[in-house]
Protein backbone atom coordinates (compact mmCIF):
# COMPACT_ATOMS: atom_id res chain seq x y z
CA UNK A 1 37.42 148.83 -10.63
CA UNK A 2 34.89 146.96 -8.73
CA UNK A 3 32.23 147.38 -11.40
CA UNK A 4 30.83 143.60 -12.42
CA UNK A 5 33.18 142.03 -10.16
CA UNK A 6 32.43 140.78 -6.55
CA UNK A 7 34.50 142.31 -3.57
CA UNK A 8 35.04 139.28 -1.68
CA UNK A 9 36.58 137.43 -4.45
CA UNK A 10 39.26 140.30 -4.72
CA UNK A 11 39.33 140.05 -0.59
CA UNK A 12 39.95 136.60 -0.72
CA UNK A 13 42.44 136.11 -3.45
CA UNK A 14 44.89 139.05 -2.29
CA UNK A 15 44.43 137.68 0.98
CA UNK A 16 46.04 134.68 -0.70
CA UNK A 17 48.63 136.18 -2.51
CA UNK A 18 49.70 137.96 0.70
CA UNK A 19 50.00 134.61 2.71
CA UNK A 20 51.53 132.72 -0.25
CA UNK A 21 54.23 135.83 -0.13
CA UNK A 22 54.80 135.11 3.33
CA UNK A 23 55.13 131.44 3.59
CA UNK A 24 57.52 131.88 0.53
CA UNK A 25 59.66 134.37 2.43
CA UNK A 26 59.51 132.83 5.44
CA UNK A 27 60.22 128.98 4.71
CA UNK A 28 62.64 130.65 1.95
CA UNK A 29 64.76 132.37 4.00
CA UNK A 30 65.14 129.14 6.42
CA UNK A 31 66.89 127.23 3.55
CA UNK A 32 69.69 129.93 3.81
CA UNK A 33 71.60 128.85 7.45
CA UNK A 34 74.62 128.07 8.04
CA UNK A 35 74.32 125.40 10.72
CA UNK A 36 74.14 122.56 8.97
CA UNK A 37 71.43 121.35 11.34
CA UNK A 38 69.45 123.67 10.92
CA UNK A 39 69.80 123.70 7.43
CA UNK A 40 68.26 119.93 7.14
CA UNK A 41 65.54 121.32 9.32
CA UNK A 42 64.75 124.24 7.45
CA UNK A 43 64.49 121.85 3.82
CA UNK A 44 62.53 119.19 6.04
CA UNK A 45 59.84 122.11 6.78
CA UNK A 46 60.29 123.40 3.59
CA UNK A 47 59.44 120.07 1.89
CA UNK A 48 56.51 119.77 3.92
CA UNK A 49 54.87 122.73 3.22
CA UNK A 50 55.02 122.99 -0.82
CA UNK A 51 52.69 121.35 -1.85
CA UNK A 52 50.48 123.19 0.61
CA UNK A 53 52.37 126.72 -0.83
CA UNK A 54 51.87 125.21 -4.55
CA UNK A 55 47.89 124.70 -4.24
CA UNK A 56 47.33 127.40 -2.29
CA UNK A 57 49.56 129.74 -5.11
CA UNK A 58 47.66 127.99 -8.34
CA UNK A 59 44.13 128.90 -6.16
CA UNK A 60 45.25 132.26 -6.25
CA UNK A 61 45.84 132.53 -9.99
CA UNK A 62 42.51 131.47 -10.31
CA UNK A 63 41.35 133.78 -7.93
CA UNK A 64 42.67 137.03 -9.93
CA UNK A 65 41.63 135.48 -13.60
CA UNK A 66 38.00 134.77 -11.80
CA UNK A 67 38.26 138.51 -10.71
CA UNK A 68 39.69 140.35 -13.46
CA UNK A 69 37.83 138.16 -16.41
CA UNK A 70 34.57 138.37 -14.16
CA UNK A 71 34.54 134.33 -14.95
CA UNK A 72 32.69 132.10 -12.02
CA UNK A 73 34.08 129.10 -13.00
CA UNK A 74 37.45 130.30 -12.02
CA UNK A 75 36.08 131.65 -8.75
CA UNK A 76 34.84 128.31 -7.90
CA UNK A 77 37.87 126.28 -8.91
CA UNK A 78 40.37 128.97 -6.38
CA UNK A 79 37.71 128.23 -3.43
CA UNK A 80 38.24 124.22 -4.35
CA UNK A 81 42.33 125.14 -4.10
CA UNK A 82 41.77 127.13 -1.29
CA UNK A 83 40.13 124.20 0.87
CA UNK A 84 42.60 121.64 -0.86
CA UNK A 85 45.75 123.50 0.35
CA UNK A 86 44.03 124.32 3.59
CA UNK A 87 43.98 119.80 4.05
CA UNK A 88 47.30 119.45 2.54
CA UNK A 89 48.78 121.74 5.87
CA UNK A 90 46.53 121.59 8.74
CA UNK A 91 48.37 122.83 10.63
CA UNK A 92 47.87 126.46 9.38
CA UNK A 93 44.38 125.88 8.10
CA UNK A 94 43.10 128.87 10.51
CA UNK A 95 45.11 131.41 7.99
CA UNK A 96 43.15 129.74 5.16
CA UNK A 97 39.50 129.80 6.33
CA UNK A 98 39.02 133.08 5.72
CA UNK A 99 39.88 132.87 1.93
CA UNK A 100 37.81 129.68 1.26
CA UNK A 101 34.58 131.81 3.01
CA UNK A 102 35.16 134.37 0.91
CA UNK A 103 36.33 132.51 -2.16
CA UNK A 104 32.74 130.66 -1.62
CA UNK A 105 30.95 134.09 -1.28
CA UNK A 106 32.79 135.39 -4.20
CA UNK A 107 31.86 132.74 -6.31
CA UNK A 108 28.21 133.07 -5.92
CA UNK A 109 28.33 137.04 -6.11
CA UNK A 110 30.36 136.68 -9.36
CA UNK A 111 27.60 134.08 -10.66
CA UNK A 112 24.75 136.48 -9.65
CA UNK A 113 26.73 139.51 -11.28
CA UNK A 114 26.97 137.38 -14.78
CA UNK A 115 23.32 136.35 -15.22
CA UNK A 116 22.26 140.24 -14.33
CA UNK A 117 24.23 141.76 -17.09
């Protein structure tokens, strides 16, 4: 599976998908109150956080087409996302850092697997 493909590119882009699961989930789920206060809350947060969700999903797209198509170019453009989404929220940029190392890492091991084969 791992053959021509770099490990810390597949680290870092289901590390993604798992966080992008969770935010959806979790900021999905506060939509669906019944107090209506805490309704308008829950789409205020909600609101705030998608763009950061969005970015963050779309750099994990890349991530898997970088992995699976062994393309660099891709690798690079989901570590861009990843530090873009990461800005957007800074709030929860510490559950982001870790992809955007790896994404980094995983770019240059995917480069260095390309020009060997």
């Amino acid at each position: 599976m791992f053959k021509g493909r770099s490990k810390a590119l597949f680290i870092a882009s289901l590390l993604i998908t798992i966080y992008v699961i969770y935010l959806i989930v979790y900021f999905g789920s506060s939509i669906f109150v019944e107090d209506s206060a805490e309704a308008l809350g829950g789409a205020l947060a909600t609101a705030l956080v998608t763009p950061h969700m969005f970015i963050l999903g779309l750099g994990g797209i890349f991530g898997w087409l970088g992995f699976f198509a062994k393309k660099s170019w891709a690798a690079l453009v989901a570590a861009i996302l990843y530090c873009v989404g990461a800005l957007l929220f800074m709030i929860y940029i510490i559950f982001v850092i870790p992809s955007i190392i790896l994404g980094f890492i995983g770019y240059s091991k995917q480069k260095k697997l390309n020009s060997s084969n």
